[in-house]
Protein backbone atom coordinates (compact mmCIF):
# COMPACT_ATOMS: atom_id res chain seq x y z
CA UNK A 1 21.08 -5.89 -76.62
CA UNK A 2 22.30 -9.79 -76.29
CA UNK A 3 26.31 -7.94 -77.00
CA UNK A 4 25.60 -5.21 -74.24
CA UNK A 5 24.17 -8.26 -71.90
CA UNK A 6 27.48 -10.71 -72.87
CA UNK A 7 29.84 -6.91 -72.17
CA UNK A 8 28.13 -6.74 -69.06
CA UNK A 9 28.20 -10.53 -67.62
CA UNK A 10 32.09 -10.43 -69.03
CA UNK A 11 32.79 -7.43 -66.89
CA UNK A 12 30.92 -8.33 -63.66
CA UNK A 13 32.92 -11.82 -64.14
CA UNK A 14 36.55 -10.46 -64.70
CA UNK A 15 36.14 -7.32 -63.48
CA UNK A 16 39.26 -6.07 -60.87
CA UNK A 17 37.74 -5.01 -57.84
CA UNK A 18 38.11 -0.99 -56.86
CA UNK A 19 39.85 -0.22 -54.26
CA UNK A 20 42.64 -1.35 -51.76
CA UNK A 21 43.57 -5.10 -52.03
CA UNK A 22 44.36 -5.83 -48.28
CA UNK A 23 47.69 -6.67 -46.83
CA UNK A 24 47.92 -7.62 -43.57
CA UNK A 25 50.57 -5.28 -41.45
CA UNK A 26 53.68 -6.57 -41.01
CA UNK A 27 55.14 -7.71 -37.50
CA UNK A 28 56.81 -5.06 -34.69
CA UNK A 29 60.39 -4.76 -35.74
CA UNK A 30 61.72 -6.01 -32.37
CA UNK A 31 62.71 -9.32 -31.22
CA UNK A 32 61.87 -9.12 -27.19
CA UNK A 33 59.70 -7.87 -24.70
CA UNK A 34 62.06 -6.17 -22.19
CA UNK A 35 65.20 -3.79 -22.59
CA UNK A 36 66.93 -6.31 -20.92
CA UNK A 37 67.54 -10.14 -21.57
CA UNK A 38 65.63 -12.10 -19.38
CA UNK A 39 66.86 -14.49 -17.32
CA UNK A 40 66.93 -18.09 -17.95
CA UNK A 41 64.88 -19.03 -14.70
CA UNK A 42 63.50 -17.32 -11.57
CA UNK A 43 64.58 -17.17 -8.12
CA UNK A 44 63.35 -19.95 -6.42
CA UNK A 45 62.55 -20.68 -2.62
CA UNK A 46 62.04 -23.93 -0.06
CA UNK A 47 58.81 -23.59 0.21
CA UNK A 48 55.64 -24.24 -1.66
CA UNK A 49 54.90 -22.13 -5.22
CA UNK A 50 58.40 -21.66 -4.56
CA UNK A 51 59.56 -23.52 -7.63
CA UNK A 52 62.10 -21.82 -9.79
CA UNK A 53 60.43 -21.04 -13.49
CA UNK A 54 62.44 -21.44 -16.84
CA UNK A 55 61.50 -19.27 -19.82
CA UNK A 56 61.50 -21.25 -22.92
CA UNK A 57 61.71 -19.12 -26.23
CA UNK A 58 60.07 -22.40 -28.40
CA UNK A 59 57.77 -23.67 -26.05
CA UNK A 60 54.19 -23.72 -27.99
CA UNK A 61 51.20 -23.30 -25.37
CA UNK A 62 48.69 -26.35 -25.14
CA UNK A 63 45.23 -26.23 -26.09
CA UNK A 64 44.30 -26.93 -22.27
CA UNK A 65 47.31 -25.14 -20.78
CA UNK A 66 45.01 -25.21 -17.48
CA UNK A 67 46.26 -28.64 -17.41
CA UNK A 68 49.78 -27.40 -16.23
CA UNK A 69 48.75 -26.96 -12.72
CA UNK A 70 48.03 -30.37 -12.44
CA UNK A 71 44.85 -29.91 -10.45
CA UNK A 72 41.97 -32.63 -11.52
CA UNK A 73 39.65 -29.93 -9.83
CA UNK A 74 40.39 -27.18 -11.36
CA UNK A 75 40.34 -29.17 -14.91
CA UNK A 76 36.58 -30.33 -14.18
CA UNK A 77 35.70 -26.79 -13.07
CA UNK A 78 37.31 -24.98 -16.75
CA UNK A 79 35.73 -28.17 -18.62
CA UNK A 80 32.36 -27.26 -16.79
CA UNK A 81 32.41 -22.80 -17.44
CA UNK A 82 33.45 -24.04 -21.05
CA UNK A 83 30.26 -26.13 -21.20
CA UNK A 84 28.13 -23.76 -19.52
CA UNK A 85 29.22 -20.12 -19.11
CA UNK A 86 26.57 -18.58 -20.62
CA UNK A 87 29.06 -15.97 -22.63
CA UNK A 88 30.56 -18.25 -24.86
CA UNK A 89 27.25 -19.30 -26.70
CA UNK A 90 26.39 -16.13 -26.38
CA UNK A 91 29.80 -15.58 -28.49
CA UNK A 92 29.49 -18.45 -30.61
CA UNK A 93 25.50 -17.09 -31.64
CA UNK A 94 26.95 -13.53 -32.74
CA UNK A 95 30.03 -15.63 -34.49
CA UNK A 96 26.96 -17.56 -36.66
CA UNK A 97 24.80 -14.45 -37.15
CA UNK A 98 28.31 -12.85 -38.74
CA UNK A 99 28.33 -15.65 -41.11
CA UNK A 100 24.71 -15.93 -41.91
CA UNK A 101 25.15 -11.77 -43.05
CA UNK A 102 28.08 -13.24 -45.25
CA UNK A 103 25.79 -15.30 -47.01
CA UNK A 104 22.65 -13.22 -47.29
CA UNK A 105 25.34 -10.90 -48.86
CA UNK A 106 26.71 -12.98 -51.10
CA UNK A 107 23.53 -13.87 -52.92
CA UNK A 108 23.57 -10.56 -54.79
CA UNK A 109 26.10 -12.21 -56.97
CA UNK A 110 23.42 -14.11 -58.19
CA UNK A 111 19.90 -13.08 -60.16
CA UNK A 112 16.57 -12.47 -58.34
CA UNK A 113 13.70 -14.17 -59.67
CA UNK A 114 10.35 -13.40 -58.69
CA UNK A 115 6.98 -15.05 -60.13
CA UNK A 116 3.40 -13.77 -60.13
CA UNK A 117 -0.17 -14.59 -61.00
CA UNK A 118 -2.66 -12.01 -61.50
CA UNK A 119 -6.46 -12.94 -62.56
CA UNK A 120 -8.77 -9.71 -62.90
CA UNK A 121 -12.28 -8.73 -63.78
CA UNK A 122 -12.37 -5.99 -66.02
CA UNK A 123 -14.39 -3.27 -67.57
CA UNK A 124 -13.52 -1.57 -71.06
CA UNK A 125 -14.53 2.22 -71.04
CA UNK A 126 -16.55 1.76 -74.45
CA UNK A 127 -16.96 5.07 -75.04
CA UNK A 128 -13.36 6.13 -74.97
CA UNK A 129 -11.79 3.26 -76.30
CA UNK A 130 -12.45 0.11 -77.83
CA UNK A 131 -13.24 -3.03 -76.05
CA UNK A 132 -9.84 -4.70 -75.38
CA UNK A 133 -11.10 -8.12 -75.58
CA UNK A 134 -10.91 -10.47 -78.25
CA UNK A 135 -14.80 -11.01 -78.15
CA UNK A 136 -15.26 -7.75 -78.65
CA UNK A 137 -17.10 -6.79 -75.53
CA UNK A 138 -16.62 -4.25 -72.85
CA UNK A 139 -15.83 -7.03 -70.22
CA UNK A 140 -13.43 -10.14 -69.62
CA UNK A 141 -11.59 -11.73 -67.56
CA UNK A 142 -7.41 -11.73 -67.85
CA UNK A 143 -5.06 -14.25 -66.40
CA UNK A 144 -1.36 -13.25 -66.40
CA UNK A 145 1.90 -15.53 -65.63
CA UNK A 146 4.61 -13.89 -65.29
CA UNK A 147 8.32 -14.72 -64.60
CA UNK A 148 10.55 -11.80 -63.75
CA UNK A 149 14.25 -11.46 -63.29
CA UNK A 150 16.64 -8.85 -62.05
CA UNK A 151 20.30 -8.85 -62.39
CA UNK A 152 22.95 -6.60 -61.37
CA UNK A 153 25.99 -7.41 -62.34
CA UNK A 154 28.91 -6.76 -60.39
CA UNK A 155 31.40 -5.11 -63.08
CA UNK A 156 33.65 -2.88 -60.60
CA UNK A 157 33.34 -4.91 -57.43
CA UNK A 158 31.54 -3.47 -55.00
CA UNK A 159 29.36 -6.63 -53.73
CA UNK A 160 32.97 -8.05 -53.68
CA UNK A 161 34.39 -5.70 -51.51
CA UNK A 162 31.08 -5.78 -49.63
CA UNK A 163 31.18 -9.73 -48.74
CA UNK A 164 34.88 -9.19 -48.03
CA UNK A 165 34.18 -6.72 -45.08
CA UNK A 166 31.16 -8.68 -43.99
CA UNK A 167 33.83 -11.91 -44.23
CA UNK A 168 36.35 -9.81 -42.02
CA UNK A 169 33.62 -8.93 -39.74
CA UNK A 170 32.97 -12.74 -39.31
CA UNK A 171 36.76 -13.27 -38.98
CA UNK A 172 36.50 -10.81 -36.23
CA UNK A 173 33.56 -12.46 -34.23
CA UNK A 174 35.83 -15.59 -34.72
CA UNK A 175 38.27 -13.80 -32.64
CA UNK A 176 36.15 -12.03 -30.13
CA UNK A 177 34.93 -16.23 -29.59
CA UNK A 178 38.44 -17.22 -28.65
CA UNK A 179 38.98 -14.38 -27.08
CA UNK A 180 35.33 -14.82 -24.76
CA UNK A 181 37.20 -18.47 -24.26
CA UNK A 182 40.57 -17.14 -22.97
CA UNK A 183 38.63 -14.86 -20.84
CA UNK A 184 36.25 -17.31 -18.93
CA UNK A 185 39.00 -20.06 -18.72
CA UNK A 186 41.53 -17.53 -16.57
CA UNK A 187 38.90 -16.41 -14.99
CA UNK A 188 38.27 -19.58 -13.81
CA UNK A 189 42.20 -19.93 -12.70
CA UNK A 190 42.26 -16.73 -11.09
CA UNK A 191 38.84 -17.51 -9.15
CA UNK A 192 40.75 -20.42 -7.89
CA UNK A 193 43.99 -19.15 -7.07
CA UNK A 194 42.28 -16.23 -5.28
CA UNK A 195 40.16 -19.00 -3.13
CA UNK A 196 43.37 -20.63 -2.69
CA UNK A 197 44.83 -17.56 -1.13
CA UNK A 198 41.68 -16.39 0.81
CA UNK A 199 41.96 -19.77 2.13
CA UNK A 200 45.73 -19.99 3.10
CA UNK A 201 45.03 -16.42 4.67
CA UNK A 202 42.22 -17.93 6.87
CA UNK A 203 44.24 -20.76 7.80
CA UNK A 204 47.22 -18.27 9.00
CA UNK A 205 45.21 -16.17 10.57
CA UNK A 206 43.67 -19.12 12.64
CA UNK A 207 47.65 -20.13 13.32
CA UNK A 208 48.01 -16.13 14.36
CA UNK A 209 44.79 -16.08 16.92
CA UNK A 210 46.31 -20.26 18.08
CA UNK A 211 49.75 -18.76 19.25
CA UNK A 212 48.52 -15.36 20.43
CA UNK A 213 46.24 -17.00 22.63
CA UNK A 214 49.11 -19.60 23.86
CA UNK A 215 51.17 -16.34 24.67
CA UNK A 216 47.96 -15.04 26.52
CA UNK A 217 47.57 -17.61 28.38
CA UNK A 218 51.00 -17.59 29.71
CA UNK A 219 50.88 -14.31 31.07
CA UNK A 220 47.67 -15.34 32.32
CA UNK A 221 49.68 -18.20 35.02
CA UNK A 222 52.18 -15.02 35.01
CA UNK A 223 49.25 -12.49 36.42
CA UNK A 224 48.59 -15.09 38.97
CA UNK A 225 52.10 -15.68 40.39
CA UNK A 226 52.40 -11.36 40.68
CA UNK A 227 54.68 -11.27 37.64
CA UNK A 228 53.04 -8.80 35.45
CA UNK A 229 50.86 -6.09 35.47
CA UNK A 230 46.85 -7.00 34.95
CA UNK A 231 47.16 -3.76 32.26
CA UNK A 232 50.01 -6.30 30.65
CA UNK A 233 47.35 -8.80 30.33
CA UNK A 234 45.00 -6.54 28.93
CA UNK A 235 47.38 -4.99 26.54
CA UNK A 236 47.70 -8.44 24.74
CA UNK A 237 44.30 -9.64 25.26
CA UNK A 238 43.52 -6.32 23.02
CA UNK A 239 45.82 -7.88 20.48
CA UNK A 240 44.16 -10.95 20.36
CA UNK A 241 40.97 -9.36 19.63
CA UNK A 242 42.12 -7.66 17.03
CA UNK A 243 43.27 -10.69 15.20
CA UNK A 244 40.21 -12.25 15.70
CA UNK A 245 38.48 -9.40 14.37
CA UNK A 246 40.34 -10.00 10.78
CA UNK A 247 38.90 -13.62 10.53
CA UNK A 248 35.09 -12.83 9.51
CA UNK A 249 36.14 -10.17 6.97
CA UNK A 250 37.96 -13.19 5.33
CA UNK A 251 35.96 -15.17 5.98
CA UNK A 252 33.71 -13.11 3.80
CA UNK A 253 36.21 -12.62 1.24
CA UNK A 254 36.06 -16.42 0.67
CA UNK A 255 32.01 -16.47 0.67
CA UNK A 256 31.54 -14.10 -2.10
CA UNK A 257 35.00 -15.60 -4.50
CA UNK A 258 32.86 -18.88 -3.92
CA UNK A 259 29.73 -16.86 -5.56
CA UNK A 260 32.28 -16.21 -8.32
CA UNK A 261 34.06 -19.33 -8.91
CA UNK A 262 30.05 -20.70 -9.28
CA UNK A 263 28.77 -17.75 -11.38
CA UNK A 264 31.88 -18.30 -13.87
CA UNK A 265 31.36 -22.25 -14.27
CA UNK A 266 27.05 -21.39 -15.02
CA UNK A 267 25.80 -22.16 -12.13
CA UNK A 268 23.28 -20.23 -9.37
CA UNK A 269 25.01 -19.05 -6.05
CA UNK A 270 23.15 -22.03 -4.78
CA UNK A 271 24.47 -24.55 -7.06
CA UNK A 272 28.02 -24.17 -5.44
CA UNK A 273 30.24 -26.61 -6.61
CA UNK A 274 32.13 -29.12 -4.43
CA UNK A 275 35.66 -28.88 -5.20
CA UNK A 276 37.44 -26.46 -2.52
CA UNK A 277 41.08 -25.08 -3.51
CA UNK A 278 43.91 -24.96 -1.41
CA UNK A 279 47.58 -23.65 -2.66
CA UNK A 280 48.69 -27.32 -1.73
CA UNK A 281 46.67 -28.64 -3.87
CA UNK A 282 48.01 -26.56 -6.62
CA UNK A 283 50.93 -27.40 -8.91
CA UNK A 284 53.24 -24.76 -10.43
CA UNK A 285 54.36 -24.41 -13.75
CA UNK A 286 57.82 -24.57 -14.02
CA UNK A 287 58.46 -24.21 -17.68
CA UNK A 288 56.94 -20.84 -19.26
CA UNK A 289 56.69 -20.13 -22.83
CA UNK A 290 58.06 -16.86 -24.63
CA UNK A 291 56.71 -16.84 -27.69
CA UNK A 292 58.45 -14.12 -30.10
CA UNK A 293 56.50 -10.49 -30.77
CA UNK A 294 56.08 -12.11 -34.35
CA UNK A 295 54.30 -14.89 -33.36
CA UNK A 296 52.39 -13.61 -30.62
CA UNK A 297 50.53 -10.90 -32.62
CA UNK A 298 49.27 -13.93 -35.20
CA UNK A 299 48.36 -16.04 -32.02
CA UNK A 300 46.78 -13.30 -29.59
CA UNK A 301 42.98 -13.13 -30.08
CA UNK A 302 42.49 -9.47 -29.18
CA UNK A 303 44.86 -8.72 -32.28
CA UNK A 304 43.72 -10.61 -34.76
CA UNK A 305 40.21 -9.40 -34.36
CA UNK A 306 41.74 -5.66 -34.41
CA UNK A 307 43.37 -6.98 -37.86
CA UNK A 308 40.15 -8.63 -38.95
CA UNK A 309 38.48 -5.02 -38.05
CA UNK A 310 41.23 -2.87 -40.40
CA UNK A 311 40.21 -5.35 -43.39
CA UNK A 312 36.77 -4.95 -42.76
CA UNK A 313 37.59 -1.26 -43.13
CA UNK A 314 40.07 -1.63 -45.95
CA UNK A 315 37.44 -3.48 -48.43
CA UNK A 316 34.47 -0.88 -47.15
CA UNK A 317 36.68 2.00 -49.00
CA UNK A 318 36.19 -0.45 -51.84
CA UNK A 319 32.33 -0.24 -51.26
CA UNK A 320 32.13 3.87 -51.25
CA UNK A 321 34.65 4.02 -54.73
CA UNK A 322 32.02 1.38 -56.47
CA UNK A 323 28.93 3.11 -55.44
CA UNK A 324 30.74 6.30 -57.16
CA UNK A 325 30.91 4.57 -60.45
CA UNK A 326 27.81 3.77 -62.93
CA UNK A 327 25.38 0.84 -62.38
CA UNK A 328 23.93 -1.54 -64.47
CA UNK A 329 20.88 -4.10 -64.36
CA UNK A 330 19.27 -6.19 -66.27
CA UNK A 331 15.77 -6.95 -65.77
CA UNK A 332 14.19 -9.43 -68.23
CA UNK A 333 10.27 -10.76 -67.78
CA UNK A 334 8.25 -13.37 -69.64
CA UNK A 335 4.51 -14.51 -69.05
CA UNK A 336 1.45 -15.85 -70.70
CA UNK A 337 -1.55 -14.07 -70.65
CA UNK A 338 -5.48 -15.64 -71.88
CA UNK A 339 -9.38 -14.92 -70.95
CA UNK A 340 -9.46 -18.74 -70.14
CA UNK A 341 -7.40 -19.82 -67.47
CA UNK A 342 -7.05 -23.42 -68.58
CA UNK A 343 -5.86 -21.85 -72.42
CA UNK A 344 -2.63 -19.99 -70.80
CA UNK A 345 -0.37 -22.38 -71.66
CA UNK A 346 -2.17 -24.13 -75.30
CA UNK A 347 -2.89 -20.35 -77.26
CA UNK A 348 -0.98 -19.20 -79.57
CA UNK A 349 -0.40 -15.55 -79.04
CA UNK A 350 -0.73 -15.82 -74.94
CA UNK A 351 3.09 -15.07 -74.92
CA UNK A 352 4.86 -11.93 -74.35
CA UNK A 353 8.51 -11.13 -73.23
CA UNK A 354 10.13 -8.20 -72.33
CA UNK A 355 14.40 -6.57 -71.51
CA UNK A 356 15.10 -4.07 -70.06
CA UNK A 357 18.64 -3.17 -69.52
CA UNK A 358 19.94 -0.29 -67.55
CA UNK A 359 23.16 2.39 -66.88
CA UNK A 360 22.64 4.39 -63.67
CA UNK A 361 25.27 7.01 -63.02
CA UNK A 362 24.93 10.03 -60.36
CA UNK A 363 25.72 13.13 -61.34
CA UNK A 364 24.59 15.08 -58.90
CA UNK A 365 24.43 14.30 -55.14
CA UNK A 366 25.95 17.32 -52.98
CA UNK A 367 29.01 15.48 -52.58
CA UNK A 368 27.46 12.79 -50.32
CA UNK A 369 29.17 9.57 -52.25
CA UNK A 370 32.43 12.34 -52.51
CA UNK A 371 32.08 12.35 -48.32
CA UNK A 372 31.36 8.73 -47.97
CA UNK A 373 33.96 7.76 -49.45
CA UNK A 374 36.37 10.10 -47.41
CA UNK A 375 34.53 8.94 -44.64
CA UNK A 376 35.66 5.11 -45.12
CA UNK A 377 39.31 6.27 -45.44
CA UNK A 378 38.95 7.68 -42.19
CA UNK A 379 37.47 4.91 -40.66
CA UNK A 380 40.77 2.79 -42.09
CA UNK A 381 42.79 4.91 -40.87
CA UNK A 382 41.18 5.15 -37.27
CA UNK A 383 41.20 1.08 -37.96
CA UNK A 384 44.81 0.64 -38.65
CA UNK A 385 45.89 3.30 -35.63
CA UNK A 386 43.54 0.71 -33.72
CA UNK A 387 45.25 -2.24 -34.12
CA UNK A 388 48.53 -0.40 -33.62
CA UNK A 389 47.55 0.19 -29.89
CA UNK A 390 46.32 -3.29 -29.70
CA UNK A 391 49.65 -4.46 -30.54
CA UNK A 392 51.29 -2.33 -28.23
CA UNK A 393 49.17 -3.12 -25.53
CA UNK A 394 49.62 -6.79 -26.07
CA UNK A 395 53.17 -6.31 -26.72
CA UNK A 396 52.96 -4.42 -22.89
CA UNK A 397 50.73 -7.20 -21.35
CA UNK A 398 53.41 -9.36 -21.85
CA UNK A 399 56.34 -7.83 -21.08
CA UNK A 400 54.26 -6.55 -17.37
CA UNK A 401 53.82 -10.72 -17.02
CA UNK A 402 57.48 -11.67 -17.30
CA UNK A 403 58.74 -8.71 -14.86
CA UNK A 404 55.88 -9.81 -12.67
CA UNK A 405 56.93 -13.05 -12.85
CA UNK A 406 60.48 -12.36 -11.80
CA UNK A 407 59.82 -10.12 -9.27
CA UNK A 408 57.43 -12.14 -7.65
CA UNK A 409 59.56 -15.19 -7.70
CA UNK A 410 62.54 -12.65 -5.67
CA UNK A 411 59.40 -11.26 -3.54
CA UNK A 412 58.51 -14.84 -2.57
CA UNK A 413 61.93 -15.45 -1.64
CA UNK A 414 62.38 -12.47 0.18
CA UNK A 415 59.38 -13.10 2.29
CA UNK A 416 59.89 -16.54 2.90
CA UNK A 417 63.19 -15.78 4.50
CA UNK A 418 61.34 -12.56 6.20
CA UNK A 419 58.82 -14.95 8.20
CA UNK A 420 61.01 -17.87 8.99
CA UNK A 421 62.95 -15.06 10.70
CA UNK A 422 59.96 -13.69 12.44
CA UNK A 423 59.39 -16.92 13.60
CA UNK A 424 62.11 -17.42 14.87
CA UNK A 425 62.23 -14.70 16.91
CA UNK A 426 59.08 -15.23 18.06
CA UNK A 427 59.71 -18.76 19.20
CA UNK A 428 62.80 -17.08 21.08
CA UNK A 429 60.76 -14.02 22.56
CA UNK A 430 57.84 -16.60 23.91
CA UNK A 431 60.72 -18.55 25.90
CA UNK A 432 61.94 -15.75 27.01
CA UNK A 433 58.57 -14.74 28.44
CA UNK A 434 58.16 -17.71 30.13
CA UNK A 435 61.05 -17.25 31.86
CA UNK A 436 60.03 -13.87 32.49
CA UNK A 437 63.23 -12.47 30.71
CA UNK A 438 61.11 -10.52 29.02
CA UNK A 439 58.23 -8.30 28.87
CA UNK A 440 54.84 -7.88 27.41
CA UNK A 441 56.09 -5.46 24.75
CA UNK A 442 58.33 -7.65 23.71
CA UNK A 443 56.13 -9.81 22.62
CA UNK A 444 53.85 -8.02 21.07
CA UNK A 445 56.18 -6.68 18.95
CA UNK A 446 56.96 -9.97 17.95
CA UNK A 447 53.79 -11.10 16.91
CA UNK A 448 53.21 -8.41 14.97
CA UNK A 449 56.26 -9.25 12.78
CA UNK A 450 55.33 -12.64 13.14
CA UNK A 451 51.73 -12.01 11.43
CA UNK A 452 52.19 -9.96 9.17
CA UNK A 453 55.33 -12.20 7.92
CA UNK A 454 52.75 -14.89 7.66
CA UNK A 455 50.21 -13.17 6.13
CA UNK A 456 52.41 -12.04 3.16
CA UNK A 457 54.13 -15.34 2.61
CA UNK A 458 50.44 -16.83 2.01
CA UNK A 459 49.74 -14.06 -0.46
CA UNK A 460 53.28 -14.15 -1.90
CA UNK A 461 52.54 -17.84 -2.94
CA UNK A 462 49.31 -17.47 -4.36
CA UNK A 463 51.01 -14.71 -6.67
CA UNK A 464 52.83 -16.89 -7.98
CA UNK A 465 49.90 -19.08 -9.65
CA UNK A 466 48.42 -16.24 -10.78
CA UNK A 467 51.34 -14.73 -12.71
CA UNK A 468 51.65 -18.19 -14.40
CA UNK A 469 48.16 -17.88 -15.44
CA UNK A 470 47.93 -14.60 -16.44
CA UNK A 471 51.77 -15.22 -18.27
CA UNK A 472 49.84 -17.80 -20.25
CA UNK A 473 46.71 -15.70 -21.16
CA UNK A 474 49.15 -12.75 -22.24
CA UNK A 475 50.69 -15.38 -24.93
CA UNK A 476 47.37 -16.18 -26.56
CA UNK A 477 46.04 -18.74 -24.05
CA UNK A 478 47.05 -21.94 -27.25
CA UNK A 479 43.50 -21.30 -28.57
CA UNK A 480 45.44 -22.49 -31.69
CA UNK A 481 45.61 -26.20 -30.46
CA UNK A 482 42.29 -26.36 -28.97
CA UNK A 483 41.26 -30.22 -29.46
CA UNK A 484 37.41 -29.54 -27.76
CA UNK A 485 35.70 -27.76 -30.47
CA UNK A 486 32.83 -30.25 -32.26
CA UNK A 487 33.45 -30.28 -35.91
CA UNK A 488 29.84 -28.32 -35.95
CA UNK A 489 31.39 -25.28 -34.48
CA UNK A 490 34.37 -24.50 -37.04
CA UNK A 491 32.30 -21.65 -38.97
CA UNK A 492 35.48 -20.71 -41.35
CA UNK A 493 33.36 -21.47 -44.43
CA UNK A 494 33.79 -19.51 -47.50
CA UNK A 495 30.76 -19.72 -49.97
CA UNK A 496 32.17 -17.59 -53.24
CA UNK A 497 30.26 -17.96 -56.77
């Protein structure tokens, strides 16, 4: 028995593990993101987001990358949804409940040892046996101590392969924690930049009704002197009204991004916070990282948990071929057992021992362990298909950024040169008009080339923080060179016996 126990404790110790070791899939065999080079810099254009961009190809991504916009607002409102979006320790709770099954798991490695204490009052059967007490008569009393230990040894790997899927599972909640942190933190940008924009809108739109109503009231002076037509009048006052009439709607618009921008930084729609964000207060980026399809799928969160997920599903085939193969436990016990509970310990003869050791093997089961194991190749290769599309997508997210980016930086050029034109011309058509060169439909037309010039300028500018911000989330976010994580929080811990 003590050479079967030594086999056994040899094996479990030395033992190879069955089933796939794990390799992580190598990179995407390409070396860009579009079919054609990109450019070394955007288009750029006098006026403000306007800023021509330069793609660097070794430009890491900091930590804080928020910090790029070089708005002290905007910092204090990331710093406060990182403090107190409730999603993130809601993250970082299911990151430590990961871990926690990691080392309830890896306890099996170990023995289990269990100890009891049973007094009883008892009754010999006299006439069918003999009294089983030392006195000699039908009744006593038994104490029993009793220390009991069960070991099963590991000897083809299968808690191994077990703790390594429950460790890729925790690998994976790591992931889906800096990935819950990318999320809130461009959430955050884009809740600004779209308050930004709501904001410049307003303000046009205020500039719109301000010079339709100076063009009423000219033809107004012109109604009185028998110039034009009181239908003339009319025609533009209808204008005017329906400019005003696109205020409250974004005016509303702004209201309810506010609700946003304070849900996303913890707070209650009454808390709202103080800071208000206009486009000029707003720097942008002019340097943009392009980090190679090699790095980015070892830096993008959403991947790396899809890679944690296929090794979670690699060692789980691991689990199915071990629980195919035999079995084996030992279970030793030792107690003391007297009439006299103050003699358990002092008698000779109290003591008794006992090993058991035991080889399970199925041999019949239907074919379930057969299935199951079938089953958790399937599931690897559903896994590794998986993270195939999440590489593709991410590859995909990126590459939609940087044409975004480029095309946005020609559209804001484009549109810049579109409403300095319209003004222009409206600036000539309202001279005109006063000098009654012109009529009415002359300038209407030209305010309604004017506003909607305006209009999509505003927009056009605020597109171009948000492509910045959502180039930057696309590349990872630089979760790698986070500096605000307490050393309490870094739950990489590896506890193997």
């Amino acid at each position: 028995m003590s050479r079967l126990c030594l086999t056994i404790f040899l094996l479990s110790i030395a033992g190879c593990a069955v089933g796939p070791d794990f390799e992580p899939p190598p990179p995407p065999d390409v070396s860009g993101y579009t079919a054609q080079p990109l450019p070394q810099q955007t288009s750029s254009a006098d006026v403000r987001g306007g800023d021509a961009q330069r793609f660097l190809q070794d430009l890491d991504i900091p930590g804080q990358w928020w910090t790029l916009f070089h708005s002290e607002a905007l910092t204090r409102l990331v710093e406060e949804a990182i403090a107190h979006n409730p999603s993130l320790p809601a993250a970082e709770a299911a990151l430590r409940q990961a871990w926690e099954n990691v080392y309830a798991e890896q306890g099996a490695f170990f023995p289990i040892a269990t100890v009891s204490f049973s007094p009883s009052r008892n009754k010999t059967a006299t006439g069918a046996v003999s009294p089983a007490s030392a006195t000699g008569k039908p009744w006593f009393t038994l104490y029993t101590a009793q220390l009991a230990v069960s070991y099963t040894p590991d000897v083809f790997g299968g808690t191994r392969r077990q703790v390594e899927s429950l460790e890729a599972t925790a690998e994976n909640q790591r992931f889906e924690l800096e990935a819950a942190y990318l999320t809130v933190t461009s959430n955050v940008i884009a809740a600004v930049v779209q308050e930004a924009s709501l904001r410049g809108q307003i303000a046009a739109t205020e500039e719109i009704i301000r010079i339709e109503t100076e063009s009423l009231d000219i033809l107004h002076k012109q109604l009185q002197f028998g110039q034009v037509a009181e239908a003339d009048v009319a025609a533009v006052e209808a204008t005017l009204a329906q400019a005003e009439a696109t205020l409250p709607p974004l005016q509303k618009q702004l209201a309810v991004q506010r609700d946003l921008l304070t849900a996303l930084i913890g707070r209650f729609p009454s808390q709202e916070p103080s800071e208000k964000f206009e486009l000029a207060s707003i720097h942008l980026p002019q340097e943009l990282p392009v980090s190679l399809p090699s790095k980015l799928i070892a830096q993008r969160p959403d991947v790396l948990a899809a890679e944690a997920q296929l090794h979670a599903a690699s060692a789980s085939i691991g689990v199915a071929v071990a629980a195919i193969l035999p079995s084996f436990t030992l279970t030793p016990s030792a107690g003391v057992a007297s009439n006299q509970i103050n003699r358990l310990f002092d008698t000779p003869g109290t003591a008794f021992w006992t090993l058991i050791g035991t080889v399970t093997q199925t041999v019949f089961d239907a074919g379930t362990l057969l299935h199951r194991k079938r089953a958790a190749d399937a599931a690897f290769d559903q896994a590794a298909e998986m993270y195939r599309s999440t590489v593709i997508a991410a590859l995909q997210n990126v590459a939609d950024s940087l044409h975004t980016v480029i095309s946005d930086a020609d559209t804001l050029k484009a549109t810049y040169a579109a409403e300095r034109a319209a003004f222009k011309s409206l600036e000539i058509t309202r001279m005109q008009l006063q000098l009654g060169a012109i009529g009415y439909l002359g300038l209407l037309q030209a305010e309604n080339t004017y506003d909607t010039a305006l209009l999509a300028l505003v927009q056009a500018q605020a597109a171009r923080y948000a492509d910045a911000a959502a180039l930057f989330q696309a590349l990872g976010g630089g979760w790698w060179n986070r500096t605000d994580v307490p050393p309490h929080k870094n739950w990489d811990i590896e506890f193997i016996p």
